[in-house]
Protein backbone atom coordinates (compact mmCIF):
# COMPACT_ATOMS: atom_id res chain seq x y z
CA UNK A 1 64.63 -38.73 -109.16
CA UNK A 2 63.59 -39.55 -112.87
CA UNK A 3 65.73 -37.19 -113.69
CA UNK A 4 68.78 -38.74 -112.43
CA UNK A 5 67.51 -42.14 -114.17
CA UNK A 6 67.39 -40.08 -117.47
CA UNK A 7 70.60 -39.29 -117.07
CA UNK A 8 71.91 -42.28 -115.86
CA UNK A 9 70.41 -43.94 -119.02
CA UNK A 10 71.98 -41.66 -121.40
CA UNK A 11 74.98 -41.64 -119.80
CA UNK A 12 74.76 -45.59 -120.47
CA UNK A 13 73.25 -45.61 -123.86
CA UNK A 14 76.24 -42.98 -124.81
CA UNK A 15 78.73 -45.72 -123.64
CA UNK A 16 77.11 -48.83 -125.30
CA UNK A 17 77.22 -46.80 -128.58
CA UNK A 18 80.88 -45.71 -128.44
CA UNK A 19 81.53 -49.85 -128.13
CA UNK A 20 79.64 -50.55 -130.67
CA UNK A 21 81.32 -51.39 -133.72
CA UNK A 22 80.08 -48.92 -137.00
CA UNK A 23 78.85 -50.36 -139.72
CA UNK A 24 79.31 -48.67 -143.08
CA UNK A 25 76.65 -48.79 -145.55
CA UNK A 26 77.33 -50.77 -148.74
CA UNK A 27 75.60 -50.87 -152.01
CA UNK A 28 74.01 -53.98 -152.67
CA UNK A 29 73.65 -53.00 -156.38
CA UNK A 30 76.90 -53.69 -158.64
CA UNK A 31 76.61 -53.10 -162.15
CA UNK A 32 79.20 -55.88 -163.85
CA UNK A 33 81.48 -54.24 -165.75
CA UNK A 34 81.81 -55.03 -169.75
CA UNK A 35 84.62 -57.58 -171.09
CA UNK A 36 84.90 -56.40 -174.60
CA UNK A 37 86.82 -57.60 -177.47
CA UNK A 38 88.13 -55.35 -180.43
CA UNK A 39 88.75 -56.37 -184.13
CA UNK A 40 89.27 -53.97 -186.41
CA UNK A 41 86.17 -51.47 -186.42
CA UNK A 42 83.87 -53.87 -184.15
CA UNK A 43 83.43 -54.26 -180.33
CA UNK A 44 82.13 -57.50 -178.96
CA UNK A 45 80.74 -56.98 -175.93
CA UNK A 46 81.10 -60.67 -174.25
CA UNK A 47 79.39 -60.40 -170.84
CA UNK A 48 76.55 -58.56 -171.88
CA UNK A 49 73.49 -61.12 -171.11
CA UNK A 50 74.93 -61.19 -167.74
CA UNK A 51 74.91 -57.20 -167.37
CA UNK A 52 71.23 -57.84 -168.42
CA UNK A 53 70.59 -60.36 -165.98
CA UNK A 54 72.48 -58.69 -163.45
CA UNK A 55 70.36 -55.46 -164.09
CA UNK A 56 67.10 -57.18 -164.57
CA UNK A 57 66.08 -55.75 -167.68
CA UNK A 58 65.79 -57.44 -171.36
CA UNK A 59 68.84 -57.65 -173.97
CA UNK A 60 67.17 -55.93 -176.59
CA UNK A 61 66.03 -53.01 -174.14
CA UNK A 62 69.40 -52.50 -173.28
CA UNK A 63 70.84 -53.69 -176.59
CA UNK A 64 68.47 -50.77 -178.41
CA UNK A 65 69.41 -48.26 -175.59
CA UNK A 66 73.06 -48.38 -176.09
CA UNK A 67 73.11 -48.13 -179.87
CA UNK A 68 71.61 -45.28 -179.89
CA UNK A 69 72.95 -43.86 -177.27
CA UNK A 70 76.79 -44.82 -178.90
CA UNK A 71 75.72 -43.84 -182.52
CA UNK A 72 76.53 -47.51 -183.44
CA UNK A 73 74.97 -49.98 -185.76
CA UNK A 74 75.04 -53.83 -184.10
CA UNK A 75 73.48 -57.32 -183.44
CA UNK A 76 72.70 -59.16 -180.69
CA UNK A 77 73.09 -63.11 -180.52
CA UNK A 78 74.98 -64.45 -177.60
CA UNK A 79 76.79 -61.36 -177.03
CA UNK A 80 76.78 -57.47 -178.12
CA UNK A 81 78.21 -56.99 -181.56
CA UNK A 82 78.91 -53.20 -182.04
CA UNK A 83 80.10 -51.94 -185.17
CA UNK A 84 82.45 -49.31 -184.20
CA UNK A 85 85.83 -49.14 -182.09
CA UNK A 86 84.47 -48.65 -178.11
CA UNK A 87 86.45 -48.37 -174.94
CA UNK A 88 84.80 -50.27 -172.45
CA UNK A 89 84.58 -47.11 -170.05
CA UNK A 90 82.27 -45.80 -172.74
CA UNK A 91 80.16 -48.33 -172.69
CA UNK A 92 80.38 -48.84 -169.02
CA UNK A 93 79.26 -45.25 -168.77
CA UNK A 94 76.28 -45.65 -170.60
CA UNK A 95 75.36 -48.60 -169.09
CA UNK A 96 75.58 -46.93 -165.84
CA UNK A 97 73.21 -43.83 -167.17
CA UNK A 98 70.70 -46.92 -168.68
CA UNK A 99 70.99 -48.15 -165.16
CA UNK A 100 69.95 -44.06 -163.16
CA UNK A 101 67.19 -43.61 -165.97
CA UNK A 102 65.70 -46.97 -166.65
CA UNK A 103 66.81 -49.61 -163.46
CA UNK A 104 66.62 -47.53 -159.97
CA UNK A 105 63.75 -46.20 -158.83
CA UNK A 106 63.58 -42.29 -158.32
CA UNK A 107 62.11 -42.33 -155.05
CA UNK A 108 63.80 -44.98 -152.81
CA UNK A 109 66.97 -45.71 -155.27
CA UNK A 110 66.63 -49.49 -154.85
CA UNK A 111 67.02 -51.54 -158.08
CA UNK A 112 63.79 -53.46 -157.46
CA UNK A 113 61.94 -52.17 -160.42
CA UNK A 114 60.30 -53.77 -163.35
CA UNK A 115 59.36 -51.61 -166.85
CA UNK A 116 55.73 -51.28 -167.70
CA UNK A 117 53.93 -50.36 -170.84
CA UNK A 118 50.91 -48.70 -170.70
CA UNK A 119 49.34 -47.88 -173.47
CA UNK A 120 51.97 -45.85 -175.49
CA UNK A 121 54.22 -45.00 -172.18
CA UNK A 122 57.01 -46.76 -170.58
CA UNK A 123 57.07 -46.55 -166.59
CA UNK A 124 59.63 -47.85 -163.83
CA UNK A 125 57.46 -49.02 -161.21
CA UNK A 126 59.48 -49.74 -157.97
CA UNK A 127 58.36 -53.20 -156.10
CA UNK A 128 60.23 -52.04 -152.87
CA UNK A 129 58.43 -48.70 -152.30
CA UNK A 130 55.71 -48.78 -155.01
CA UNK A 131 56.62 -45.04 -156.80
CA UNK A 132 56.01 -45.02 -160.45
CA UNK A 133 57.58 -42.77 -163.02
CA UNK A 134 57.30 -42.47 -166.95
CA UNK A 135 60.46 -42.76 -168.98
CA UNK A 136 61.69 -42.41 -172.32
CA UNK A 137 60.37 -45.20 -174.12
C-alpha cells in the first residue's frame, strides 16, 4: 500500500514540475562597460568611478591595476586619463580579468568580497561564504 502512495506521489510531483514554469539563472553581477573618449594619443576613460563603485573596489586599486596591466602611463581625477590610444574592448577586457583575480571570490564566485592587507599580503576575503585567498598585491 505505501508503495502505491509512493508512486502516486511521484507520479504527482512529476506533473506539478512539468507546469511549473523554469526559471533561468541570471547573473546578478554586471561589470559596466567603459565610455571612453580618444584625442590624439590619450584615452579618457569617463565612467570609470562608477566601474569602481559598481565593482566595489578603490580607483587607485583599479587605476594602478590597469596601467600596468596596458603598459600605459596616466592620472586619475574625475575620470581615467590614459596616455596611449585604447579600444574600449581592451580595457573592458582587463577590467573583466581585475574583476576574476581581484573582485569574485574563488570558492563561491559571488562578488561579495572586500581586499585585506595583512602584513605585506593582499587577500580577497569573501563575506558570502567566508573563503580567503592571497593575491597579487
Amino acid at each position: 500500500m505505501e508503495d502505491t502512495r509512493d508512486k502516486h506521489y511521484s507520479q504527482l510531483l512529476e506533473k506539478l514540475y512539468s507546469t511549473v514554469k523554469k526559471i533561468e539563472a541570471t547573473e546578478r553581477f554586471e561589470i559596466q562597460k567603459v565610455t571612453i573618449t580618444s584625442m590624439g594619443n590619450k584615452t579618457i576613460v569617463h565612467n570609470f568611478l562608477q566601474i569602481c563603485s559598481g565593482v566595489r573596489r578603490k580607483p587607485e586599486h583599479l587605476s594602478k591595476f590597469l596601467l600596468r596591466e596596458l603598459a600605459a602611463s596616466g592620472k586619475l581625477n574625475d575620470a581615467l586619463i590614459l596616455n596611449r590610444r585604447l579600444y574600449a574592448q581592451q580595457i573592458n577586457n582587463k577590467i573583466e580579468q581585475y574583476v576574476k583575480e581581484f573582485v569574485l571570490c574563488q570558492e563561491c564566485k559571488k562578488p561579495d568580497t572586500e581586499l585585506i592587507k595583512e602584513k605585506n599580503f593582499l587577500f580577497v576575503r569573501c563575506l558570502a561564504c567566508g573563503a580567503k585567498h592571497s593575491v597579487r598585491a
